[in-house]
N, C-alpha and C. Protein backbone atom coordinates (compact mmCIF):
# COMPACT_ATOMS: atom_id res chain seq x y z
N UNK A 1 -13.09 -53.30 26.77
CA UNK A 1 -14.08 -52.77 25.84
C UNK A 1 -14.50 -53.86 24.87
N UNK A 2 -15.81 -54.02 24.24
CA UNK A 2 -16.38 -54.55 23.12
C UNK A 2 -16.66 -53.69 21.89
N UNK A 3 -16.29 -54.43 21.05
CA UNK A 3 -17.12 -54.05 19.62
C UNK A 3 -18.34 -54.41 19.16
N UNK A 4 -18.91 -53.47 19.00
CA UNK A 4 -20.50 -54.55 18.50
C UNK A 4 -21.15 -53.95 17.09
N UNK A 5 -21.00 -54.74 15.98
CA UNK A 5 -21.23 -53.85 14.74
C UNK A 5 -21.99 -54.70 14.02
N UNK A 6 -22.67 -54.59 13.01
CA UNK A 6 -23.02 -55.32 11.57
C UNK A 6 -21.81 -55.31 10.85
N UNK A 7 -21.70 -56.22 9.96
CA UNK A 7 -20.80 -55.81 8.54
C UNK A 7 -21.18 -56.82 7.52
N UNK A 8 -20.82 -55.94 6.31
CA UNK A 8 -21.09 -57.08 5.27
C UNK A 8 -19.92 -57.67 5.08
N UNK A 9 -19.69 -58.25 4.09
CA UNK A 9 -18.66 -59.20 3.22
C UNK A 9 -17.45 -58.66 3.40
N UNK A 10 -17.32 -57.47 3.54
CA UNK A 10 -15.79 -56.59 3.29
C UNK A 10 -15.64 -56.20 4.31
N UNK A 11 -16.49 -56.59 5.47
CA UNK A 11 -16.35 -55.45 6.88
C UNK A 11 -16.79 -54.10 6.57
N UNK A 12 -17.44 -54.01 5.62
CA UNK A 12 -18.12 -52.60 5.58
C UNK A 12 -19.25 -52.20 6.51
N UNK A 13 -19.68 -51.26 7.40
CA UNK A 13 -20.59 -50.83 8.00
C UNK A 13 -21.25 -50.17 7.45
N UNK A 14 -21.36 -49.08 6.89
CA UNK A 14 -22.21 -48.02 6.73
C UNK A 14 -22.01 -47.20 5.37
N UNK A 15 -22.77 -46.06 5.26
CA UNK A 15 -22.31 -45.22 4.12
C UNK A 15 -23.30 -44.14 4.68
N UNK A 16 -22.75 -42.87 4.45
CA UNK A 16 -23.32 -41.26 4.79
C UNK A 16 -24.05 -41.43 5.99
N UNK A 17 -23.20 -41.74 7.22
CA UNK A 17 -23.76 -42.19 8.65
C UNK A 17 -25.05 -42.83 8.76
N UNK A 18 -24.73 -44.07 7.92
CA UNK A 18 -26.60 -44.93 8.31
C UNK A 18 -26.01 -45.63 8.30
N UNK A 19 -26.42 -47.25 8.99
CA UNK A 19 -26.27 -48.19 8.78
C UNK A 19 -26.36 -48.89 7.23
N UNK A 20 -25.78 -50.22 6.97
CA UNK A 20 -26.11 -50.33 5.50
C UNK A 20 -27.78 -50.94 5.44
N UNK A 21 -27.81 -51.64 6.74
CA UNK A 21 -29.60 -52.47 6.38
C UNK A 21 -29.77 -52.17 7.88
N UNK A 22 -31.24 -52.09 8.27
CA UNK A 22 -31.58 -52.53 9.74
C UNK A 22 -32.03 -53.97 9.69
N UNK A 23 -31.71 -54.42 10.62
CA UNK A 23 -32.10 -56.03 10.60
C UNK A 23 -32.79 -56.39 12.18
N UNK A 24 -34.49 -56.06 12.04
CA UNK A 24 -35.26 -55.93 13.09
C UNK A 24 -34.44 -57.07 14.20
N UNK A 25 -34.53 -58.04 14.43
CA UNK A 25 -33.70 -59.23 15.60
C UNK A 25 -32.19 -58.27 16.01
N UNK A 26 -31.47 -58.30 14.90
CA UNK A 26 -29.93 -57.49 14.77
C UNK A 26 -30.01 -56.38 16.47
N UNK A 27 -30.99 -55.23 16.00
CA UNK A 27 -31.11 -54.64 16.64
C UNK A 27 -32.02 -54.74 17.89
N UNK A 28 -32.81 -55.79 17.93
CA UNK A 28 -32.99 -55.81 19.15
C UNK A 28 -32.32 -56.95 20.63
N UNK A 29 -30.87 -57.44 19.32
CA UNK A 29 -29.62 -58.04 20.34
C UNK A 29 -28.68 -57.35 20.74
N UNK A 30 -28.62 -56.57 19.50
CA UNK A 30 -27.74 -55.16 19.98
C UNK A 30 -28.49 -54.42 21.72
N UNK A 31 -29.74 -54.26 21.68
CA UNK A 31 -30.05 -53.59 22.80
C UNK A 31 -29.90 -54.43 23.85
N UNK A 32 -30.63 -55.53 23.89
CA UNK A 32 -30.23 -56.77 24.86
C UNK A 32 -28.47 -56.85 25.52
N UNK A 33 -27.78 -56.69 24.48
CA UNK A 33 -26.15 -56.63 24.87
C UNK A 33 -25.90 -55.79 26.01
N UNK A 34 -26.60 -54.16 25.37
CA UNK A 34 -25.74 -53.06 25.46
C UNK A 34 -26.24 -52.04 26.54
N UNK A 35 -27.50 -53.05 27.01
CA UNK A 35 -28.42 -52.24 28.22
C UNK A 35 -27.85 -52.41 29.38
N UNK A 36 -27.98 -51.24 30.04
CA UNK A 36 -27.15 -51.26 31.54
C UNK A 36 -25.99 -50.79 31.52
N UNK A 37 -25.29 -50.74 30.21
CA UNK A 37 -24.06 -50.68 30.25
C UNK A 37 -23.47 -49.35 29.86
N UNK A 38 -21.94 -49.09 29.16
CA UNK A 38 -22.36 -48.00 28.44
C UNK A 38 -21.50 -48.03 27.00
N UNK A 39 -22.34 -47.29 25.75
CA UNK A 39 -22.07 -47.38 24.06
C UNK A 39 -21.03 -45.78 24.11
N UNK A 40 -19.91 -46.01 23.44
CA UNK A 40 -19.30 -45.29 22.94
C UNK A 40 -19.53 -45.01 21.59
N UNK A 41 -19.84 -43.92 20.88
CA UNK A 41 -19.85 -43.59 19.13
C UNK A 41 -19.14 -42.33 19.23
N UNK A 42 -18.78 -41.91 17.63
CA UNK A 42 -18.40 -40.71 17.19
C UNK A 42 -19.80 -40.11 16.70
N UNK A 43 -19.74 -38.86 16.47
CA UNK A 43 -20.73 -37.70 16.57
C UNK A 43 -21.52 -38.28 15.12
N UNK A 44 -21.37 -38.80 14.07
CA UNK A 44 -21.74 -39.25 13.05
C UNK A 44 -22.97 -40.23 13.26
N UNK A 45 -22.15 -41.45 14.22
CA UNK A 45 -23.19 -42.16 14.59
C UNK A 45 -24.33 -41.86 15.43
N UNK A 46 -23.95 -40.70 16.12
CA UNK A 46 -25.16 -39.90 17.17
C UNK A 46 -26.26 -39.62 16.25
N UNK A 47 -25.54 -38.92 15.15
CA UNK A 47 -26.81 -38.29 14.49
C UNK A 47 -27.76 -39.25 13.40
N UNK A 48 -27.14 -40.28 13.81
CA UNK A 48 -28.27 -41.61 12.59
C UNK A 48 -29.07 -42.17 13.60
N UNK A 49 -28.74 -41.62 15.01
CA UNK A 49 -29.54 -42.65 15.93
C UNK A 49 -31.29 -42.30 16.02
N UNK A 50 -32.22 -42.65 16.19
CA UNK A 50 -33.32 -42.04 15.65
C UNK A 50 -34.00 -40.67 16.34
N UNK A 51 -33.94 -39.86 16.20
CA UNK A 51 -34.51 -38.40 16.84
C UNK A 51 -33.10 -38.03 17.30
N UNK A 52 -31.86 -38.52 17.03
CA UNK A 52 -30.68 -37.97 17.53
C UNK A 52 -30.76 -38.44 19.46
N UNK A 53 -31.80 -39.60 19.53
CA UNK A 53 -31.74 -39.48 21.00
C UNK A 53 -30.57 -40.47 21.56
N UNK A 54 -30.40 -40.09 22.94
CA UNK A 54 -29.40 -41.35 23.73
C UNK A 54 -30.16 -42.14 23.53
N UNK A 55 -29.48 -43.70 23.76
CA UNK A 55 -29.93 -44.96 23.72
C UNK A 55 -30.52 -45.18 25.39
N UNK A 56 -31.52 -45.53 24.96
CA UNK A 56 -32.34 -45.88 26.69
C UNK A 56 -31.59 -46.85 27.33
N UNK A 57 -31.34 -46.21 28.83
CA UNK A 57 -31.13 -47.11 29.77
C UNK A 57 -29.48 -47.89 29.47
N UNK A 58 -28.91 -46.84 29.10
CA UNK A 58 -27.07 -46.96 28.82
C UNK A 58 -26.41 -45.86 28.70
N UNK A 59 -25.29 -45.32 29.06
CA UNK A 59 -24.43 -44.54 29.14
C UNK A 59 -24.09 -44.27 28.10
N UNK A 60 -24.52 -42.68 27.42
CA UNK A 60 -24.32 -42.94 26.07
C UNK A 60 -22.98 -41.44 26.13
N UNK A 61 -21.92 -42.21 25.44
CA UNK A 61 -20.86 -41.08 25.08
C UNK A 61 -20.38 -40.46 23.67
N UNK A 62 -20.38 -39.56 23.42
CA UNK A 62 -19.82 -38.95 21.64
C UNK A 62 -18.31 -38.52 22.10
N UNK A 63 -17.70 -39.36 21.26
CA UNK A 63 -15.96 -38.62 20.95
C UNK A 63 -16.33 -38.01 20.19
N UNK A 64 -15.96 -36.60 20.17
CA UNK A 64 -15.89 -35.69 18.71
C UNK A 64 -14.50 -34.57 18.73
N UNK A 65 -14.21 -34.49 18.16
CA UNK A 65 -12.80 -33.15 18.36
C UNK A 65 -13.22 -31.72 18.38
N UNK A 66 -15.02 -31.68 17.80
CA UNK A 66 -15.62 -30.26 18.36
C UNK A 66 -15.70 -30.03 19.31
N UNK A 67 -14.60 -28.99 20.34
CA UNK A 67 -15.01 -28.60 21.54
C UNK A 67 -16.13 -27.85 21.72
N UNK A 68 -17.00 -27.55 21.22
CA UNK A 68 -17.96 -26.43 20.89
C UNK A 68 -19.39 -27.37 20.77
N UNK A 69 -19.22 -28.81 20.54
CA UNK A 69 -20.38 -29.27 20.61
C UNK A 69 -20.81 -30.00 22.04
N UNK A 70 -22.66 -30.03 21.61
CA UNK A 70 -23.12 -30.48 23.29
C UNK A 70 -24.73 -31.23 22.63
N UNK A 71 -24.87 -31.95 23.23
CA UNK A 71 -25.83 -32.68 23.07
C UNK A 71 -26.50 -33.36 24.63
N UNK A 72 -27.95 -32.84 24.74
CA UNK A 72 -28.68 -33.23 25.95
C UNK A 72 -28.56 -34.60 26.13
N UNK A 73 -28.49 -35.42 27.27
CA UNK A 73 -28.56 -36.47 27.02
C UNK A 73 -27.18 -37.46 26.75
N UNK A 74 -26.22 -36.99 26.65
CA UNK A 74 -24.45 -37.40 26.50
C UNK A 74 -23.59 -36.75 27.06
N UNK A 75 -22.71 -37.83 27.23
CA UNK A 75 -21.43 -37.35 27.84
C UNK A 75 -20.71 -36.97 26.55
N UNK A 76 -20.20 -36.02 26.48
CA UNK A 76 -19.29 -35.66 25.35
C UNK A 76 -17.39 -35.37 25.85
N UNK A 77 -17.00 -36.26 25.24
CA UNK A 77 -14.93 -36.14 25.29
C UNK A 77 -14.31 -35.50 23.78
N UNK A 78 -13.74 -34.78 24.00
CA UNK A 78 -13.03 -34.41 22.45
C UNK A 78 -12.06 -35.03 22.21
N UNK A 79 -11.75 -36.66 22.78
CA UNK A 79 -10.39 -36.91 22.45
C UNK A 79 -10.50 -38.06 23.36
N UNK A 80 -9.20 -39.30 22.97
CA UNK A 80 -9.11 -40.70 23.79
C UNK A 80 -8.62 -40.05 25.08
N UNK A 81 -7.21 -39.25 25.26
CA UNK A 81 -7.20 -39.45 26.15
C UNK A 81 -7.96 -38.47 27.39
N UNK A 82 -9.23 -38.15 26.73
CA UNK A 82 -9.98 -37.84 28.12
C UNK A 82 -11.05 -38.65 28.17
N UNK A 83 -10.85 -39.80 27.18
CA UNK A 83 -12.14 -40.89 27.39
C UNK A 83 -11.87 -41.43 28.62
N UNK A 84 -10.45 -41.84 28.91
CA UNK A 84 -9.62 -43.07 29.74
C UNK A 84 -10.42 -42.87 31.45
N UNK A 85 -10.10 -41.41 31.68
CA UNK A 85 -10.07 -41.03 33.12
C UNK A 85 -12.01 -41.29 33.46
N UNK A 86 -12.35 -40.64 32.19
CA UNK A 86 -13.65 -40.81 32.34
C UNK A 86 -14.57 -42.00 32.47
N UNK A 87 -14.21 -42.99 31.87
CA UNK A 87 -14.46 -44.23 32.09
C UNK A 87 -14.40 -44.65 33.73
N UNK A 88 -12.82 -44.09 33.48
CA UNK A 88 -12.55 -44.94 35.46
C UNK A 88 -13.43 -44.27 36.53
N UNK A 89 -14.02 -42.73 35.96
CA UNK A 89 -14.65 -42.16 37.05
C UNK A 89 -16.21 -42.61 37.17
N UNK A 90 -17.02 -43.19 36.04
CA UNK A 90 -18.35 -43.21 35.88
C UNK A 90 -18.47 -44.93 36.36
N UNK A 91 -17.44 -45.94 35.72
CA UNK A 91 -16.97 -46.99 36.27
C UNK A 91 -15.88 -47.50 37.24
N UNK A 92 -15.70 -47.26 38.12
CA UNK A 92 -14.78 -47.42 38.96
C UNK A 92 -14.20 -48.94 39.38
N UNK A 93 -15.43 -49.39 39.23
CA UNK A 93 -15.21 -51.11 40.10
C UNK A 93 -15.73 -51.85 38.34
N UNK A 94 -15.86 -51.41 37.31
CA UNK A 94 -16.19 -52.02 35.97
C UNK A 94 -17.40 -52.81 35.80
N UNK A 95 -18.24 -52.28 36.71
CA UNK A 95 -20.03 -53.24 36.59
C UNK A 95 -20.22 -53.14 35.31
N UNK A 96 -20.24 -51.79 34.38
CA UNK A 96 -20.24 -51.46 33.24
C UNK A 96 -19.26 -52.10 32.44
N UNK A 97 -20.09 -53.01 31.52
CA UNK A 97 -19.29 -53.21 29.97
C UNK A 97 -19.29 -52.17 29.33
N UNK A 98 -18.78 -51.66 28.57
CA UNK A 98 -18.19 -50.70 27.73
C UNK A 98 -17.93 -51.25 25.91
N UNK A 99 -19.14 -50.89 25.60
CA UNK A 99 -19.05 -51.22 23.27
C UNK A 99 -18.65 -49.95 23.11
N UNK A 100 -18.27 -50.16 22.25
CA UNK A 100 -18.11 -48.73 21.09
C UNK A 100 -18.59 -49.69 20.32
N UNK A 101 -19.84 -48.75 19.32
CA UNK A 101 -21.05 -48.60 18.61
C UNK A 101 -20.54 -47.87 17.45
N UNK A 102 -19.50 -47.19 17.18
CA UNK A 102 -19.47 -46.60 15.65
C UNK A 102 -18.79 -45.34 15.79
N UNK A 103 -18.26 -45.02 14.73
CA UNK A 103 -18.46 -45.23 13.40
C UNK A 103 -17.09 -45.87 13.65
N UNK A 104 -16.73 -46.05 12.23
CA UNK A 104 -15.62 -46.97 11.71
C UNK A 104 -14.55 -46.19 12.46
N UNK A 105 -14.00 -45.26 12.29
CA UNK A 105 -12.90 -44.50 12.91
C UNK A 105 -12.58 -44.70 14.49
N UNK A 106 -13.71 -44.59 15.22
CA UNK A 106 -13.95 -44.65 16.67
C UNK A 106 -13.34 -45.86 16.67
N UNK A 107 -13.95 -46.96 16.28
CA UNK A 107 -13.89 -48.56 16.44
C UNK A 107 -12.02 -48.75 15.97
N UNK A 108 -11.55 -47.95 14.85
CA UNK A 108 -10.47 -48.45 14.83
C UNK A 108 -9.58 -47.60 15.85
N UNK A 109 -9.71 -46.80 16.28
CA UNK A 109 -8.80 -46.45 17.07
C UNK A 109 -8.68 -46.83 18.57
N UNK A 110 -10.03 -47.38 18.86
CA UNK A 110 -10.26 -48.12 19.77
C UNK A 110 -10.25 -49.47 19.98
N UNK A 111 -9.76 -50.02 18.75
CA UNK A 111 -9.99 -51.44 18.77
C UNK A 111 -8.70 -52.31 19.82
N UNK A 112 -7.67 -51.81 20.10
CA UNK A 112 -6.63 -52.24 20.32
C UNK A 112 -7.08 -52.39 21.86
N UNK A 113 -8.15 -51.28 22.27
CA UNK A 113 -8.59 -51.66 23.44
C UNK A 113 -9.74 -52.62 23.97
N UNK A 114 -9.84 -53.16 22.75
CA UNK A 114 -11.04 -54.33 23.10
C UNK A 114 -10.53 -55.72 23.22
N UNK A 115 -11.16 -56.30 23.97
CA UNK A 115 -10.64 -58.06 24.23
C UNK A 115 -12.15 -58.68 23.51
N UNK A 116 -13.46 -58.49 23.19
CA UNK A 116 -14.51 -58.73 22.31
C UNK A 116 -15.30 -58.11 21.60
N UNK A 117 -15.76 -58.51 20.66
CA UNK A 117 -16.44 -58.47 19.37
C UNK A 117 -17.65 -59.03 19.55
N UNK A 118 -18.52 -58.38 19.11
CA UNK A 118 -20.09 -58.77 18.87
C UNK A 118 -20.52 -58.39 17.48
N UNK A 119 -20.28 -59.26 16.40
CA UNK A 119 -20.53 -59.07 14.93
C UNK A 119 -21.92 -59.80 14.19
N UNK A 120 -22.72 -58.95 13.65
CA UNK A 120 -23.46 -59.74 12.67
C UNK A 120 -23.18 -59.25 11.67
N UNK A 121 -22.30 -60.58 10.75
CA UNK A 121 -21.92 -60.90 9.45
C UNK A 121 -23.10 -60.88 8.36
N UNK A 122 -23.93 -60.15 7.43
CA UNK A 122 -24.70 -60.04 6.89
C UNK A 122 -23.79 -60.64 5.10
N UNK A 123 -24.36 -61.61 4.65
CA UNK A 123 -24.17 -62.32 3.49
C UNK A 123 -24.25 -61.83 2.13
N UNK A 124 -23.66 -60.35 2.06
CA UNK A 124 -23.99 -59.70 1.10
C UNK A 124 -22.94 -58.63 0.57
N UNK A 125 -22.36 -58.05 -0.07
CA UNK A 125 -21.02 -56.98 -0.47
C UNK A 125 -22.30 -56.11 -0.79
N UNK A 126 -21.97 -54.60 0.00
CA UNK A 126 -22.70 -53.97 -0.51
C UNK A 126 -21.77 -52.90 -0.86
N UNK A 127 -22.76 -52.42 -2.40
CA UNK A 127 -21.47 -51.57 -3.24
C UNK A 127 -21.58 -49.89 -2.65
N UNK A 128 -22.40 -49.49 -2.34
CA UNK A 128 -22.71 -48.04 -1.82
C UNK A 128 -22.50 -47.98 -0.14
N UNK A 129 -20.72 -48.24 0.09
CA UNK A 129 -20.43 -47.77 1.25
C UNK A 129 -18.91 -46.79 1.66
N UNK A 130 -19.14 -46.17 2.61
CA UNK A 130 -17.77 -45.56 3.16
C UNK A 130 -17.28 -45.43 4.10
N UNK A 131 -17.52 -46.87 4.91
CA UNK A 131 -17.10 -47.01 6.37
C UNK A 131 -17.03 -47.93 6.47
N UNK A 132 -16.03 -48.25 6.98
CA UNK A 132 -15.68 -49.90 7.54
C UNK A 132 -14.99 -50.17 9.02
N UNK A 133 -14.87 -51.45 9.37
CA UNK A 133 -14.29 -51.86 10.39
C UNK A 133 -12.95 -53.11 9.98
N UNK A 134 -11.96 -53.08 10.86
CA UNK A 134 -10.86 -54.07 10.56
C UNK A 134 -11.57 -55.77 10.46
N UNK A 135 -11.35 -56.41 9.39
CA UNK A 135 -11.54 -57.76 9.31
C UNK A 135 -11.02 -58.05 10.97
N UNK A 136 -11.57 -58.68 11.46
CA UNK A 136 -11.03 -59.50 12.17
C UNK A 136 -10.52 -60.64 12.01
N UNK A 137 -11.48 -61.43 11.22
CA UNK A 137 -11.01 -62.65 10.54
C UNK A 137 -9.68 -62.69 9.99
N UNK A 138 -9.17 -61.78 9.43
CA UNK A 138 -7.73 -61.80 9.14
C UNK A 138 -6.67 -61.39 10.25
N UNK A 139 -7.41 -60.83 11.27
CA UNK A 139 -6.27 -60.53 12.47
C UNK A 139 -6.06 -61.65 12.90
N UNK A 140 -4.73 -62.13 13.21
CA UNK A 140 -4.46 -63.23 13.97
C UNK A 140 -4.43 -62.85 15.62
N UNK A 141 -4.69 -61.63 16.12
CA UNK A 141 -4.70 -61.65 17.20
C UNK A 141 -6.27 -61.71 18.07
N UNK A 142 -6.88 -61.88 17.08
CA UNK A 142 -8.49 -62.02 17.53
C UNK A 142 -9.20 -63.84 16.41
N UNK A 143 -9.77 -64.04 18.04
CA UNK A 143 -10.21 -65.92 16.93
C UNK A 143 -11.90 -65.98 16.95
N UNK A 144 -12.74 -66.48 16.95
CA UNK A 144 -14.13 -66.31 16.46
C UNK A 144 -14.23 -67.42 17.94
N UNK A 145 -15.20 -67.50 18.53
CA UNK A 145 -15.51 -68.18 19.56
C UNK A 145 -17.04 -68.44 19.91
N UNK A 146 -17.96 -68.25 18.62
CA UNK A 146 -19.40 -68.49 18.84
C UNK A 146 -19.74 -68.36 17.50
N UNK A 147 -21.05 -69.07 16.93
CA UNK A 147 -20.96 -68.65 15.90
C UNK A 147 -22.34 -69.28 15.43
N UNK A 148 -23.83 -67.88 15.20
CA UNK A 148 -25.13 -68.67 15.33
C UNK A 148 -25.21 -69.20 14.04
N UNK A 149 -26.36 -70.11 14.19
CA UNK A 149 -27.15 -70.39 13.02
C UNK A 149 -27.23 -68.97 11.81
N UNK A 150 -27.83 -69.41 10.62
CA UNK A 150 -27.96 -68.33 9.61
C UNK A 150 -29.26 -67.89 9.58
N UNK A 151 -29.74 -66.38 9.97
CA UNK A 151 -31.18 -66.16 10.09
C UNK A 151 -31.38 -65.76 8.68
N UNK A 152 -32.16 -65.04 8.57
CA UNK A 152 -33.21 -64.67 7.56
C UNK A 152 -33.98 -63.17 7.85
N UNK A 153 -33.87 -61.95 6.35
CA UNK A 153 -34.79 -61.03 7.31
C UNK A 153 -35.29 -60.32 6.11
N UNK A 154 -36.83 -60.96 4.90
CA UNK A 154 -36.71 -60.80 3.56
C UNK A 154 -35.68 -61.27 2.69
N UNK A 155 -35.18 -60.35 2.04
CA UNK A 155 -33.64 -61.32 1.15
C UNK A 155 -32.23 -61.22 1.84
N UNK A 156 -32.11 -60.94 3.19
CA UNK A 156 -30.87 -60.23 3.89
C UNK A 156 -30.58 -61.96 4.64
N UNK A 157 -29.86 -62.63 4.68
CA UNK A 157 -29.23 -63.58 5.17
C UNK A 157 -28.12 -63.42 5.94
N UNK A 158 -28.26 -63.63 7.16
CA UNK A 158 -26.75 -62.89 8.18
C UNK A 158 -26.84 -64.12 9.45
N UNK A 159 -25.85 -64.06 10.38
CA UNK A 159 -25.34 -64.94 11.14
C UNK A 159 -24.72 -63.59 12.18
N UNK A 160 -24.74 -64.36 13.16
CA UNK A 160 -23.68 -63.86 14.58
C UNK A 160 -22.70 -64.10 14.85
N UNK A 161 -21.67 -63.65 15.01
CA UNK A 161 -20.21 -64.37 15.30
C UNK A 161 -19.52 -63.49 16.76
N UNK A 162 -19.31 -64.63 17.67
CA UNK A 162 -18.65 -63.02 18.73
C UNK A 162 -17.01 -63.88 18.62
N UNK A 163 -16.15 -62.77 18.50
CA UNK A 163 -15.28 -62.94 18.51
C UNK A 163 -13.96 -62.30 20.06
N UNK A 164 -12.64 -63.18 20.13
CA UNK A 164 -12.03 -62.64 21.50
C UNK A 164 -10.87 -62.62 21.13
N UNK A 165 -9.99 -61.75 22.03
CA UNK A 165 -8.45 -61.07 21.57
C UNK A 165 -7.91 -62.22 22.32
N UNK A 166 -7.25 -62.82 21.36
CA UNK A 166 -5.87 -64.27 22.09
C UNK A 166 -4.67 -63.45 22.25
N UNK A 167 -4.33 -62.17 21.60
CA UNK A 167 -2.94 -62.04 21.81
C UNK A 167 -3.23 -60.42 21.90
N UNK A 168 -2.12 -59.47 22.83
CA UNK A 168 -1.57 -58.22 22.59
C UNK A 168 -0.76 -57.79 21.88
């Protein structure tokens, strides 16, 4: 599995299921990544996505613990371990990369199952948030292995960093 997130300064993502900024390029590398493949989120992030729709042209799944919810357009699991089987059945031979896309919770409980990271580091602490993702930078079991130039998007200054798991 991959991670693929924004964060600011603190590893913060988001606040009241939105992203903290859209960053027009951001998101259209995010799609470039994540096409063909398939995005894992929690039900939070479903509903910031725009019209609540699946993401075109990717396997789009919601973990949620509501057994009672359904959404056109997704695979819905109430739980990891009925993500596992499901994966192996929709991917069998692994053509499909596999991100989880959000929210913070999803990503940490899933993180242990990722070997990469797809981060844009945005140059800014933003004070109005309530979601985050694990520094990586401080995990010693994950090292940074790319790392773009600094773009520009109005006053938002951010960079790319993909990062890979050296150790279990």
């Amino acid at each position: 599995m991959n991670l693929i997130f924004a964060v600011d300064g603190n590893w913060k993502i988001g606040y009241n299921g939105q992203m903290l900024v859209e960053i027009e390029e951001d998101l259209h590398r995010f799609r470039r990544i994540t096409e063909g493949h398939m995005v894992i989120m929690g039900r939070k992030t479903m509903e910031a996505l725009p019209n609540q729709q699946p993401l075109e042209n990717r396997i789009n799944i919601i973990v949620t613990r509501n057994k009672e919810f359904t959404k056109e357009g997704f695979i819905i699991v109430n739980s990891l371990e009925d993500l596992f089987p499901l994966l192996k059945e929709i991917n069998p031979d692994k053509e499909m990369e596999v991100f989880v896309t959000g929210g913070g919770t999803i990503a940490r409980q899933l993180l242990l199952f990722c070997n990469k990271a797809y981060i844009t580091k945005i140059f800014r602490d933003f004070r109005n948030t309530d979601t985050f993702i694990p520094n990586l930078d401080l995990d010693p079991d994950w090292e940074m292995v790319e790392e773009s130039e600094v773009f520009r998007q109005d006053d938002i200054y951010y960079r790319y960093i993909d990062y890979k798991r050296v150790r279990w």
